[in-house]
C-alpha atoms as a PDB file:
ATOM      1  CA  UNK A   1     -50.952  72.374  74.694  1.00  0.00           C
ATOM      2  CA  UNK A   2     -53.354  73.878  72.226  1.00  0.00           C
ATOM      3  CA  UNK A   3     -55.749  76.754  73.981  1.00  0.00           C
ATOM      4  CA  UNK A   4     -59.648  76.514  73.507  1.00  0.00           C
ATOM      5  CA  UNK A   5     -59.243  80.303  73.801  1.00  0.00           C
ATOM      6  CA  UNK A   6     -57.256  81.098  70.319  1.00  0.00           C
ATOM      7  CA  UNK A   7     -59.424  78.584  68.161  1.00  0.00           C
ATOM      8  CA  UNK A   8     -61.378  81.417  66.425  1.00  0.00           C
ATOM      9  CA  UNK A   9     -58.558  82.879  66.056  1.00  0.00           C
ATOM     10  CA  UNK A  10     -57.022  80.440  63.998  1.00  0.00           C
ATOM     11  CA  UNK A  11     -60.352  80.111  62.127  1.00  0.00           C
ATOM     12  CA  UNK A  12     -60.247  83.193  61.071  1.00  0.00           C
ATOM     13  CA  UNK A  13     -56.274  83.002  59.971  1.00  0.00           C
ATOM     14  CA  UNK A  14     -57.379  79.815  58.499  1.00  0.00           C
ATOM     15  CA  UNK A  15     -59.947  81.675  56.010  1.00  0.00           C
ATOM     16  CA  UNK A  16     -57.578  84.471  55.280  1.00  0.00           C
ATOM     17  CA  UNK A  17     -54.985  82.190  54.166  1.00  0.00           C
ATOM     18  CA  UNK A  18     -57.456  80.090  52.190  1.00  0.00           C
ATOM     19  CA  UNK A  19     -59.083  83.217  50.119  1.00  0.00           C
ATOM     20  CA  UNK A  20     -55.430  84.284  49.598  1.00  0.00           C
ATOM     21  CA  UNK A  21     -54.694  81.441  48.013  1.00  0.00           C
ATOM     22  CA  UNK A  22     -57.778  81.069  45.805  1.00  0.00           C
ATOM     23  CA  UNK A  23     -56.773  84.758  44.761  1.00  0.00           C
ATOM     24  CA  UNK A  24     -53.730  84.229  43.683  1.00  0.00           C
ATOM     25  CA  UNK A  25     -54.735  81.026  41.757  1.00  0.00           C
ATOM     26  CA  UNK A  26     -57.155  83.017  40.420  1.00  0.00           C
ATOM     27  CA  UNK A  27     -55.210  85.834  39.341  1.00  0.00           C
ATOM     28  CA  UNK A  28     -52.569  83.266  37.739  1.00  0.00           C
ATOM     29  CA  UNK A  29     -55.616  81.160  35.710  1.00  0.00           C
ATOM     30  CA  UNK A  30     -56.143  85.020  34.153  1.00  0.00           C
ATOM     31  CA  UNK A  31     -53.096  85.378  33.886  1.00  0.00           C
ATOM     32  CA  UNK A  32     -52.150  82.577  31.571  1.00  0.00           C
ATOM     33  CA  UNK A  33     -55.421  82.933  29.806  1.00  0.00           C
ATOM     34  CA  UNK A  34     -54.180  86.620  28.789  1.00  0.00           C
ATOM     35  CA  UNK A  35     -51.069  85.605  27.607  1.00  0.00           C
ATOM     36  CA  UNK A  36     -52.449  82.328  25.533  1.00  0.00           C
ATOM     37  CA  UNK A  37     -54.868  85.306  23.662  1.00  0.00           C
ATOM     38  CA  UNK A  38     -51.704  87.783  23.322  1.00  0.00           C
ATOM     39  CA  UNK A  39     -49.673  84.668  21.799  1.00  0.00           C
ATOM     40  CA  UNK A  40     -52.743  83.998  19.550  1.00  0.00           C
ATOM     41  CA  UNK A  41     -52.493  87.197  18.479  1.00  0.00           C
ATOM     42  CA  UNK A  42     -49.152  87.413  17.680  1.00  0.00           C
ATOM     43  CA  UNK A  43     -49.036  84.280  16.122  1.00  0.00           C
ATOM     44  CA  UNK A  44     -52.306  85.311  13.792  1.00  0.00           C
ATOM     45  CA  UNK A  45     -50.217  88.112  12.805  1.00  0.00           C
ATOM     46  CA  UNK A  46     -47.031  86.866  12.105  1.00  0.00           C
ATOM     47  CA  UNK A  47     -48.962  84.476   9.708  1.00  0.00           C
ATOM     48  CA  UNK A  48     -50.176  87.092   8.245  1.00  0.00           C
ATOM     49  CA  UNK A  49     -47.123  89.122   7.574  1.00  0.00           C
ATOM     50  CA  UNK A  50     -45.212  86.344   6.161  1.00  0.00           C
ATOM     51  CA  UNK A  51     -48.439  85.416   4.068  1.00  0.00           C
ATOM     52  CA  UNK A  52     -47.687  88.760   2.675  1.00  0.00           C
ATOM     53  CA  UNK A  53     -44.025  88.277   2.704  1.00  0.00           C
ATOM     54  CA  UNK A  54     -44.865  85.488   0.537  1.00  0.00           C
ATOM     55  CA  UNK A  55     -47.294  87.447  -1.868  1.00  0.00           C
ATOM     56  CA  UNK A  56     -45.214  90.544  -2.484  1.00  0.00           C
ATOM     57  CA  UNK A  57     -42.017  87.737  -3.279  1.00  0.00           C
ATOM     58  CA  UNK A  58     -44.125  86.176  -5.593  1.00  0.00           C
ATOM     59  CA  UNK A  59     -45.045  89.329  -7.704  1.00  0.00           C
ATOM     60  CA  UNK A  60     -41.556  90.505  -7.662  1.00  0.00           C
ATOM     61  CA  UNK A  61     -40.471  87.073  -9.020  1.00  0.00           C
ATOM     62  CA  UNK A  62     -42.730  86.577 -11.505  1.00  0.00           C
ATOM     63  CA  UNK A  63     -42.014  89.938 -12.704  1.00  0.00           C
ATOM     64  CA  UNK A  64     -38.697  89.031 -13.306  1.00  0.00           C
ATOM     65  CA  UNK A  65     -39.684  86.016 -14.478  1.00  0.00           C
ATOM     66  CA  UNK A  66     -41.814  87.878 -17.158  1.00  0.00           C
ATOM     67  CA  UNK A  67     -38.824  89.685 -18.414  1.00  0.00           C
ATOM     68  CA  UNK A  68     -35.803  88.470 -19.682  1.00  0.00           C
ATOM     69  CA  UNK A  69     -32.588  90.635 -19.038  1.00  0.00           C
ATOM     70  CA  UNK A  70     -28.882  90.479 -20.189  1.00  0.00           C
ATOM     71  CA  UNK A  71     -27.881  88.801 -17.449  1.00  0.00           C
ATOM     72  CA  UNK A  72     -30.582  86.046 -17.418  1.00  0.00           C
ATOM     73  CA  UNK A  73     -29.251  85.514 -21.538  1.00  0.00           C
ATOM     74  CA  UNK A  74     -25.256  85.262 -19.859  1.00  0.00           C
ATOM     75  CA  UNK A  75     -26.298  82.657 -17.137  1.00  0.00           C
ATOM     76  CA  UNK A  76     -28.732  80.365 -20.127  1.00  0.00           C
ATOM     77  CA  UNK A  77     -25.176  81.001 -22.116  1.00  0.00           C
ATOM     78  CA  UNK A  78     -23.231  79.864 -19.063  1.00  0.00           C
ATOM     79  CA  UNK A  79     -25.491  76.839 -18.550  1.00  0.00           C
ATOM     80  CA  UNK A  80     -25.534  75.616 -21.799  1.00  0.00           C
ATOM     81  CA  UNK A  81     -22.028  75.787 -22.465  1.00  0.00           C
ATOM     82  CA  UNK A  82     -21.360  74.140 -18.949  1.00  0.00           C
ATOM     83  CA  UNK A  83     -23.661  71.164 -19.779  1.00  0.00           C
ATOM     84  CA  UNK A  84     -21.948  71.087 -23.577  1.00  0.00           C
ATOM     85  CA  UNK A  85     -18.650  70.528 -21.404  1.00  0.00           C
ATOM     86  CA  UNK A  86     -20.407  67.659 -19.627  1.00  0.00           C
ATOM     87  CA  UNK A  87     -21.623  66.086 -22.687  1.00  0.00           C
ATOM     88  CA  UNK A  88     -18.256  66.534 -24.566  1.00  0.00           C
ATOM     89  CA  UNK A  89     -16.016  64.789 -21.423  1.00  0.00           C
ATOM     90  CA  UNK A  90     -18.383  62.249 -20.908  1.00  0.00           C
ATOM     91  CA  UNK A  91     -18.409  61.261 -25.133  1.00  0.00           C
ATOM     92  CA  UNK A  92     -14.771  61.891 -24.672  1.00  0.00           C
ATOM     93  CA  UNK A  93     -14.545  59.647 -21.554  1.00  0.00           C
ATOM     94  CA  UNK A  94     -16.970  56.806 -23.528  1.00  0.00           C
ATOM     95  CA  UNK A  95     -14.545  57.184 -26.300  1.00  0.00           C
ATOM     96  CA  UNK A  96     -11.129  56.577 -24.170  1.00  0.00           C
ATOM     97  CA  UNK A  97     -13.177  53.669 -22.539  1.00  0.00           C
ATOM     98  CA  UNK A  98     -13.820  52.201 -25.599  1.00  0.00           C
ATOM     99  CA  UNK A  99     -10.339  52.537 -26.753  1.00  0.00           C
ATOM    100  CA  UNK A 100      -8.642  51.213 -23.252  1.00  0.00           C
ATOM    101  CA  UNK A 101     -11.134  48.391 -23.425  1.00  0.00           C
ATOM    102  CA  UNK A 102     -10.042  47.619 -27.606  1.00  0.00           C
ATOM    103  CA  UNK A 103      -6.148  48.275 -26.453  1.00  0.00           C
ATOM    104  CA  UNK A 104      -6.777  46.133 -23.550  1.00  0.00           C
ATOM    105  CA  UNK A 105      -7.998  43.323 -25.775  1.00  0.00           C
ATOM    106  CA  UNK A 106      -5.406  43.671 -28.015  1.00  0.00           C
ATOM    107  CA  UNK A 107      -2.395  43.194 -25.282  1.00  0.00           C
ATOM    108  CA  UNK A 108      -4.401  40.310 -24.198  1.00  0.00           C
ATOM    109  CA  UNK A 109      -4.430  38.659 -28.081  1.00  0.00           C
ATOM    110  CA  UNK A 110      -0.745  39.532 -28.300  1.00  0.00           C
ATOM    111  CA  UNK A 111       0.143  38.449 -24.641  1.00  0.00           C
ATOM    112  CA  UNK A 112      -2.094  34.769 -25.955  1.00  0.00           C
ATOM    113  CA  UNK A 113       0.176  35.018 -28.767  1.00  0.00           C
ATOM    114  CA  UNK A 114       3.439  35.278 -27.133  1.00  0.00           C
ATOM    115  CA  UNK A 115       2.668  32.348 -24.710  1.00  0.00           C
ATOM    116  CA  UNK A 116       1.598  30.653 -26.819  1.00  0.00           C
ATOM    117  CA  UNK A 117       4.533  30.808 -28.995  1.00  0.00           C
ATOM    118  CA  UNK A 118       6.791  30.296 -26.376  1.00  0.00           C
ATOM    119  CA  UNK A 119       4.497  27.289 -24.898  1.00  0.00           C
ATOM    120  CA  UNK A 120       5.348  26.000 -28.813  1.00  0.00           C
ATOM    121  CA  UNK A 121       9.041  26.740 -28.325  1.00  0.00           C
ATOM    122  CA  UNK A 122       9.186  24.927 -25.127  1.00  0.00           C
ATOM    123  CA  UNK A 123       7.330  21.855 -26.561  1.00  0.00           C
ATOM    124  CA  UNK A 124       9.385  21.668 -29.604  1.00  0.00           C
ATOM    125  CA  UNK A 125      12.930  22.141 -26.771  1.00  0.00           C
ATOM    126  CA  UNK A 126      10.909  19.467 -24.789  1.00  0.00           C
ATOM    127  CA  UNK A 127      10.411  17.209 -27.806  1.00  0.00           C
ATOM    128  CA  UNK A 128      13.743  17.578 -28.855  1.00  0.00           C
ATOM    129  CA  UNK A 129      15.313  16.953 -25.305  1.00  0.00           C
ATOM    130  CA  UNK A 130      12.852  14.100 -25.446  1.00  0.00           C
ATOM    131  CA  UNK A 131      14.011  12.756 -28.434  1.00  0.00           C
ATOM    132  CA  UNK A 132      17.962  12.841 -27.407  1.00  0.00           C
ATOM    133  CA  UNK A 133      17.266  11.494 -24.403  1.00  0.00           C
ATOM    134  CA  UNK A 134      15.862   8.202 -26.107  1.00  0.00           C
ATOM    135  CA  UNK A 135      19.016   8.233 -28.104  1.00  0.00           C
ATOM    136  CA  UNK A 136      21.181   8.493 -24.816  1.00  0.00           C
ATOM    137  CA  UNK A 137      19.169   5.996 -23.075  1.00  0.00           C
ATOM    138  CA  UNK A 138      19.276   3.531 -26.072  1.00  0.00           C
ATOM    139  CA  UNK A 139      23.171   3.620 -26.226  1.00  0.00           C
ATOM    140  CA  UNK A 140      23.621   3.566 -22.717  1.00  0.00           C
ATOM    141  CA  UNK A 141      20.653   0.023 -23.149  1.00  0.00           C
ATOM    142  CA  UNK A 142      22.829  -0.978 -26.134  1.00  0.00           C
ATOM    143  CA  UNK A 143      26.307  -0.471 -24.148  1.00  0.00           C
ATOM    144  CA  UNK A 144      24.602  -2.079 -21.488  1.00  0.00           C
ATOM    145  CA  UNK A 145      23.543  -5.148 -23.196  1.00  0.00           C
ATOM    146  CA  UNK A 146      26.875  -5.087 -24.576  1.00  0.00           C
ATOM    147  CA  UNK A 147      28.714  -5.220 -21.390  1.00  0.00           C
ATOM    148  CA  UNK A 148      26.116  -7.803 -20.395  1.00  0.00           C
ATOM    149  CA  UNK A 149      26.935 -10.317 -23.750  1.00  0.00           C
ATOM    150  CA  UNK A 150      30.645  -9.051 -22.950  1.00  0.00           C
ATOM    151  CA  UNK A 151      30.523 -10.238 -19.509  1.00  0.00           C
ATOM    152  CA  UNK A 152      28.582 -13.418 -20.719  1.00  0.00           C
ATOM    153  CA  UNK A 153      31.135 -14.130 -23.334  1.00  0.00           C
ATOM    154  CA  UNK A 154      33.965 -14.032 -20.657  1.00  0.00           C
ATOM    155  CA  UNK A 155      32.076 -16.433 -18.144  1.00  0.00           C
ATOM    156  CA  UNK A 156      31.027 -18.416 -21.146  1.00  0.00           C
ATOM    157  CA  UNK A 157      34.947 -18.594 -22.610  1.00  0.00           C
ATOM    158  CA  UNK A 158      36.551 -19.293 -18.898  1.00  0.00           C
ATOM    159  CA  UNK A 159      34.059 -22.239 -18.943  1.00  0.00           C
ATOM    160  CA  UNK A 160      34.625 -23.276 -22.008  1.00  0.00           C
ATOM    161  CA  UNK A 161      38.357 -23.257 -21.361  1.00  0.00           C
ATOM    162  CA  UNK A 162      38.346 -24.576 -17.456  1.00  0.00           C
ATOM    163  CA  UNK A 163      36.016 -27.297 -19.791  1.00  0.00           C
ATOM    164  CA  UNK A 164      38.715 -27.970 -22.368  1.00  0.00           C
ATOM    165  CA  UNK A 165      41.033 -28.332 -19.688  1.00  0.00           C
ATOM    166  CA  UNK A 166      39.342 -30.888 -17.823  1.00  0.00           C
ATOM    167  CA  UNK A 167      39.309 -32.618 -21.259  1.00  0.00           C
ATOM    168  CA  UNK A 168      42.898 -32.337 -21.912  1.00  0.00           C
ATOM    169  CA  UNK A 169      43.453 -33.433 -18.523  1.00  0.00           C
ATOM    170  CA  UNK A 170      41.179 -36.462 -19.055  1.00  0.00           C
ATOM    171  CA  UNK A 171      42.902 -37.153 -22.490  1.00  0.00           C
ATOM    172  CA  UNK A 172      46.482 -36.939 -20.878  1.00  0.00           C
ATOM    173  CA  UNK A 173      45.203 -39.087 -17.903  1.00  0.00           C
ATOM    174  CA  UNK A 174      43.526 -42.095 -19.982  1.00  0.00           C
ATOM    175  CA  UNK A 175      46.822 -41.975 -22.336  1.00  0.00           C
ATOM    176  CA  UNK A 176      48.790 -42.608 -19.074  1.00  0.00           C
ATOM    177  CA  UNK A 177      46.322 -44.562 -17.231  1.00  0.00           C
ATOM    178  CA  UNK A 178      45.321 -46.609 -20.159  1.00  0.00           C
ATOM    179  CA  UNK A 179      41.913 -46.401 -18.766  1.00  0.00           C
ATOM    180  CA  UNK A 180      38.601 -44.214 -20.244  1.00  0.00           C
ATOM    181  CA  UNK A 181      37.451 -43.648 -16.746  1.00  0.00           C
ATOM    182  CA  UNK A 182      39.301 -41.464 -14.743  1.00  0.00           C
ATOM    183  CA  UNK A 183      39.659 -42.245 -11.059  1.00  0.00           C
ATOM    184  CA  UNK A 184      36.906 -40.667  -8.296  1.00  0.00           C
ATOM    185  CA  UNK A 185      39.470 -39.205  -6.197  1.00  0.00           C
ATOM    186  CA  UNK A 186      40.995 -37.269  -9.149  1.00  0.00           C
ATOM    187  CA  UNK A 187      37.857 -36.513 -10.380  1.00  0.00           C
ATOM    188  CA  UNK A 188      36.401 -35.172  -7.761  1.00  0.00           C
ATOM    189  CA  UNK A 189      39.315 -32.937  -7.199  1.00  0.00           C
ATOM    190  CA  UNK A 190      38.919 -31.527 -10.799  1.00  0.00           C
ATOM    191  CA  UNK A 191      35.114 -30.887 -10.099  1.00  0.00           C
ATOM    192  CA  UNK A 192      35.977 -28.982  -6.792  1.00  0.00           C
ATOM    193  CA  UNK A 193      38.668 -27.031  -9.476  1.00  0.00           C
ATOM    194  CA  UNK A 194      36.136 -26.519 -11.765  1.00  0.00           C
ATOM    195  CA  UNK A 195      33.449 -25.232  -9.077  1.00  0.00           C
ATOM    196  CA  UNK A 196      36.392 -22.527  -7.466  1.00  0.00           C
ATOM    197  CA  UNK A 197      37.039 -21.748 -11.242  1.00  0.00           C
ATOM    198  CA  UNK A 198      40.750 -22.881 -11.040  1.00  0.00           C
ATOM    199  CA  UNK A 199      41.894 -24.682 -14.009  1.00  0.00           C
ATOM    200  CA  UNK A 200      43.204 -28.329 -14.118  1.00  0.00           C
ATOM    201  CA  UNK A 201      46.816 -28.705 -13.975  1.00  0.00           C
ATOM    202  CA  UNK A 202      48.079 -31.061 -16.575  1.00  0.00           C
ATOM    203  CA  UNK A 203      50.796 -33.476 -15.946  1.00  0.00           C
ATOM    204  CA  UNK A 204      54.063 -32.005 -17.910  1.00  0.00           C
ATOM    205  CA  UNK A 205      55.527 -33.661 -20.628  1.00  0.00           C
ATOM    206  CA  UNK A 206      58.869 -36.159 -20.217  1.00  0.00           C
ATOM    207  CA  UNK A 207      60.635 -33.253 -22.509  1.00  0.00           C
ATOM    208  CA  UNK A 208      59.519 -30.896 -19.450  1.00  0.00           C
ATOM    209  CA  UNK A 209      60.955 -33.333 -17.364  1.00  0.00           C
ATOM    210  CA  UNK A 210      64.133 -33.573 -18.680  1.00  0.00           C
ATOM    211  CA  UNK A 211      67.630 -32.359 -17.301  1.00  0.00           C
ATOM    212  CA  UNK A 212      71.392 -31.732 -17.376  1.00  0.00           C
ATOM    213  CA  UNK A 213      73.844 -34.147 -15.132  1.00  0.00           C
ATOM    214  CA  UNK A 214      74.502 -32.751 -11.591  1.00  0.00           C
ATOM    215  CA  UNK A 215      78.546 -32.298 -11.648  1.00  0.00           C
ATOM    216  CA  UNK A 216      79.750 -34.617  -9.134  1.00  0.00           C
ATOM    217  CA  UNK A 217      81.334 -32.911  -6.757  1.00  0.00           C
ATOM    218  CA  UNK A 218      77.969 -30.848  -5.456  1.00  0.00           C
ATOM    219  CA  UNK A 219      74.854 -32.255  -4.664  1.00  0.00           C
ATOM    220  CA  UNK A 220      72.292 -32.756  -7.273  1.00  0.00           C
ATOM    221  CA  UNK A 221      69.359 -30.153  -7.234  1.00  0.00           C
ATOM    222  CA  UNK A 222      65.809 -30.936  -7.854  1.00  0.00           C
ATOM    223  CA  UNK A 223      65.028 -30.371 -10.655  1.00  0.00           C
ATOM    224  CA  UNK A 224      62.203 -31.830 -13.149  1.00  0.00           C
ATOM    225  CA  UNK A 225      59.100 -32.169 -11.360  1.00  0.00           C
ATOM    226  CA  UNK A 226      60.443 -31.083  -8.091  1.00  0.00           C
ATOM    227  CA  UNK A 227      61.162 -27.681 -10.169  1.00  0.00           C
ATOM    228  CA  UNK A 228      57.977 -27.550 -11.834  1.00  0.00           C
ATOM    229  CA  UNK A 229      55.666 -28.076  -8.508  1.00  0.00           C
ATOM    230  CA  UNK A 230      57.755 -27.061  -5.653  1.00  0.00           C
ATOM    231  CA  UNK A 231      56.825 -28.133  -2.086  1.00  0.00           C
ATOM    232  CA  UNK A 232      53.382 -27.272  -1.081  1.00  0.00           C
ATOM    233  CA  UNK A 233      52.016 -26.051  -4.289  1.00  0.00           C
ATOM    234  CA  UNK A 234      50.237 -29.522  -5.151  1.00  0.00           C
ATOM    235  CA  UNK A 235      48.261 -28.140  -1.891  1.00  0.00           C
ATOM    236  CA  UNK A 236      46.249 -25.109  -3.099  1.00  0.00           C
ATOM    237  CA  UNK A 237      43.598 -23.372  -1.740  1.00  0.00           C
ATOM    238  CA  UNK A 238      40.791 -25.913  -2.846  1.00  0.00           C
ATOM    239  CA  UNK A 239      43.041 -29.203  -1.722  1.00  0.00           C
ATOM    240  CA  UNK A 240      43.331 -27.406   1.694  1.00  0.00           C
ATOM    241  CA  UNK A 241      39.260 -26.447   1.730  1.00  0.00           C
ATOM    242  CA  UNK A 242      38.491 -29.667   0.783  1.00  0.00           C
ATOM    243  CA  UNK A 243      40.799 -31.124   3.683  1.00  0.00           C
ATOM    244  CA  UNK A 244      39.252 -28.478   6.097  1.00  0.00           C
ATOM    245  CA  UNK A 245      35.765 -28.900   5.335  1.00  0.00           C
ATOM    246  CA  UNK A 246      36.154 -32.769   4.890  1.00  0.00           C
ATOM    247  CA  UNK A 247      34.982 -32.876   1.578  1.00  0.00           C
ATOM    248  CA  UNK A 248      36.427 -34.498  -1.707  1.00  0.00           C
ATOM    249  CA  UNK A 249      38.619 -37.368  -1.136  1.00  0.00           C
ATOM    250  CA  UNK A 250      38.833 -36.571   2.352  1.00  0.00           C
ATOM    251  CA  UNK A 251      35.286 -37.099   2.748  1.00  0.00           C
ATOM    252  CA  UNK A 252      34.013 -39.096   6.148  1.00  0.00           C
ATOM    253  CA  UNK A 253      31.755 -42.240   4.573  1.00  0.00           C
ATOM    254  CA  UNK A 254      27.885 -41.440   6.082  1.00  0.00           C
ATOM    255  CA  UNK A 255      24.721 -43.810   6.598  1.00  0.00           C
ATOM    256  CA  UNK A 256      24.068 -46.500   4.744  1.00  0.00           C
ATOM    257  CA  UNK A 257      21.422 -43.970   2.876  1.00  0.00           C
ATOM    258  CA  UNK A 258      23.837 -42.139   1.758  1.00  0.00           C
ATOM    259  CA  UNK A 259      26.218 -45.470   0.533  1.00  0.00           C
ATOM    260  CA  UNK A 260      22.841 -46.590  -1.387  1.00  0.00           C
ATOM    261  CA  UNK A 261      23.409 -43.661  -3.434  1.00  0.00           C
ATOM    262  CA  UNK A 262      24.664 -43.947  -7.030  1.00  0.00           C
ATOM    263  CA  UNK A 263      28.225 -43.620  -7.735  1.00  0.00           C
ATOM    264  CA  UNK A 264      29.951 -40.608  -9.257  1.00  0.00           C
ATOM    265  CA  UNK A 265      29.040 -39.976 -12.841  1.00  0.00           C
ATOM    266  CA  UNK A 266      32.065 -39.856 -15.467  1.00  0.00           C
ATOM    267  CA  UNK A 267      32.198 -36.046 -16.268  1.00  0.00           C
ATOM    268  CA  UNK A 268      31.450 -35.545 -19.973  1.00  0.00           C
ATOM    269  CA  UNK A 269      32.458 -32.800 -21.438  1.00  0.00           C
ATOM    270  CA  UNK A 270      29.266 -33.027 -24.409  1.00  0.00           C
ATOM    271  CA  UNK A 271      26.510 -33.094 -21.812  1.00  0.00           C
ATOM    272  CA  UNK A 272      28.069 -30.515 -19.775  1.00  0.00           C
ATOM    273  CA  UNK A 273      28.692 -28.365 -22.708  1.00  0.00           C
ATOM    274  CA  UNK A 274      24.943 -29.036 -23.748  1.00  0.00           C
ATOM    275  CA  UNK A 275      24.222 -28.121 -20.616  1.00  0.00           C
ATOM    276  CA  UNK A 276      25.777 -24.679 -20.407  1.00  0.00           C
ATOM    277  CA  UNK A 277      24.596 -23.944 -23.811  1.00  0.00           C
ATOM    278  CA  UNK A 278      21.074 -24.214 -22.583  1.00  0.00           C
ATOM    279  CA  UNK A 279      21.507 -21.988 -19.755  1.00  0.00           C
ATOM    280  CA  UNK A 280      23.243 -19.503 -22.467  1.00  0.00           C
ATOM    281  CA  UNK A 281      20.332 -19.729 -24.821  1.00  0.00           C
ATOM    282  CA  UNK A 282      17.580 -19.001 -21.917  1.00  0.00           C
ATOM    283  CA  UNK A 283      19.786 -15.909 -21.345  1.00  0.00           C
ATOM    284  CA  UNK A 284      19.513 -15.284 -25.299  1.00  0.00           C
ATOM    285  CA  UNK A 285      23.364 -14.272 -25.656  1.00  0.00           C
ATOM    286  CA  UNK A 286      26.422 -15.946 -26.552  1.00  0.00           C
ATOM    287  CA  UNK A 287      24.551 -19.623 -28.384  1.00  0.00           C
ATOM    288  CA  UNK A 288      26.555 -19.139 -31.442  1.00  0.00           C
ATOM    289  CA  UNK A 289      29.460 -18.451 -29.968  1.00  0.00           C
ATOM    290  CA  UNK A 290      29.248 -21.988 -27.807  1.00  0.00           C
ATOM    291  CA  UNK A 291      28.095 -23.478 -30.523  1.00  0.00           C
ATOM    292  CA  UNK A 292      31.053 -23.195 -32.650  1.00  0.00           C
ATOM    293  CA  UNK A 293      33.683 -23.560 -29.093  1.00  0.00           C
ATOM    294  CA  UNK A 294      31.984 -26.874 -28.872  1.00  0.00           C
ATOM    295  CA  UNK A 295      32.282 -27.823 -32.058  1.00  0.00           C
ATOM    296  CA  UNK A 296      35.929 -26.983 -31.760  1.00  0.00           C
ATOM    297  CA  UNK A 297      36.400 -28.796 -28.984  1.00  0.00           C
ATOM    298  CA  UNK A 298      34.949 -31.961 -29.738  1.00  0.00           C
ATOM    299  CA  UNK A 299      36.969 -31.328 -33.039  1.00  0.00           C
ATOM    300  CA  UNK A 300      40.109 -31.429 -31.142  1.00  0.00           C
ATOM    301  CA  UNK A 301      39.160 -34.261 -28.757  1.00  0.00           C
ATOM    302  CA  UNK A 302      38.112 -36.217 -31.477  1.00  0.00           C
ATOM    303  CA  UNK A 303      41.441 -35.531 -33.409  1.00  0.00           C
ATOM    304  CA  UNK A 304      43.722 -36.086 -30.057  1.00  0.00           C
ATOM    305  CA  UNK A 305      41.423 -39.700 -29.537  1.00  0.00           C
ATOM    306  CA  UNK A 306      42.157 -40.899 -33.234  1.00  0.00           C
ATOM    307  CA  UNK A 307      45.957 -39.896 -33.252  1.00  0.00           C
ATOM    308  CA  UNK A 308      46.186 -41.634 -29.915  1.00  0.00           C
END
């Protein structure tokens, strides 16, 4: 608890402390203020020296400047020749420049050159190539159209011959017969021959026919027709297909549609020839070479008829 007592005490303490303090801040204001001047001063002065720094370096330099010693002559000497130098490396460089750039566009001319020599060459190989590969290709066309007419001519001539056949078969059948149509059954069994390509079998002559006495004491052997068709050999493969598939003379009768229709028509061997050369000459191979097989043939038939 505060006493009333020591109040003036404190006062007074209070006023101490408080011109103390004004004092001191006083002192410090004057302080600074001192210094600020001294640093003004010094700083006035150092101007000044270095203003005269400044002056005397001037003098001395333009005093040297106003003279012109040995060594001032070796250092122009030195400068000029170093700047020479420069000039004379950079001419020197402009002049290698220009001569890498000329060089340059000469290997570029002869490199041009060169491919285009070689692109030249490689036509000309190409061309060439070219050219006996068209001569290839039209001999292997040619050998192929040749094998073509070849094959052709072969079809064409097994025709012609399974056609002849049929015609010497018809001959031989209306000389024995005594009748120009042949029979539907027989004929029909020469068109299924002619449609497996087999050829007609013609009926052997009596001289064929012909043999020695059997000796009586053996048993005679068959011989004559039995020897020229042995059992089972009248029934090929297109007499057993036919009996199979029920077609040809074994043939089941149908509807009364199929009765209406109109009977077998006698095979002639013109129209069918006529017929086979018009196929041939919408191919565009073999027409002569029918031509002159049907003339031949009708030749012979026509001979055979009038001997007859």
């Amino acid at each position: 608890m505060l006493n009333l007592t020591n109040i003036p005490c404190h006062a007074a303490l209070l006023v101490q402390m408080t011109s103390c303090g004004e004092s001191k801040q006083a002192g410090a204001i004057a302080r600074r203020e001192r210094e600020r001047r001294r640093r003004r001063v010094l700083v006035e002065q150092q101007r000044e020296q270095e203003m005269l720094e400044e002056n005397q370096l001037e003098q001395v330099l333009l005093e040297k400047l106003g003279r012109q010693s040995i060594e001032e002559s070796a250092i122009s000497y030195r400068s000029w020749r170093a700047k020479t130098f420069e000039e004379v490396v950079v001419r020197n460089r402009q002049a290698r420049q220009q001569q890498y750039s000329a060089q340059k566009r000469a290997d570029k001319e002869e490199v041009l050159r060169r491919d285009q020599d070689l692109r030249d060459e490689m036509v000309e190989t190409m061309r060439e190539q070219e050219e006996r590969e068209h001569v290839r290709y039209r001999a292997i066309e040619r050998g192929r159209h040749a094998k073509r007419r070849e094959k052709l001519r072969e079809e064409m001539e097994g025709i012609l011959d399974l056609i002849m056949q049929m015609a010497f078969a018809d001959m031989e059948q209306e000389q024995l017969t005594d009748r120009e149509e042949v029979d539907p059954t027989l004929w029909r069994e020469w068109v299924s021959l002619f449609e497996e390509n087999l050829p007609v079998r013609l009926v052997p002559s009596l001289e064929d026919c012909a043999e020695e006495p059997a000796p009586l004491t053996s048993l005679p052997e068959p011989t004559g027709l039995a020897n020229l068709h042995p059992p089972g050999s009248t029934l090929n493969a297109a007499a057993l297909r036919d009996f199979v598939q029920g077609l040809g003379q074994w043939e089941v009768p149908r509807t009364i549609l199929d009765e209406a229709q109109p009977a077998v028509v006698p095979f002639d061997h013109e129209v069918e020839a006529g017929r086979k050369s018009e196929i041939e000459w919408e191919s565009g191979k073999g027409m002569e070479r029918l031509d002159l097989a049907l003339l031949r043939t009708q030749g012979f038939s026509g001979n055979s008829c009038s001997a007859v």
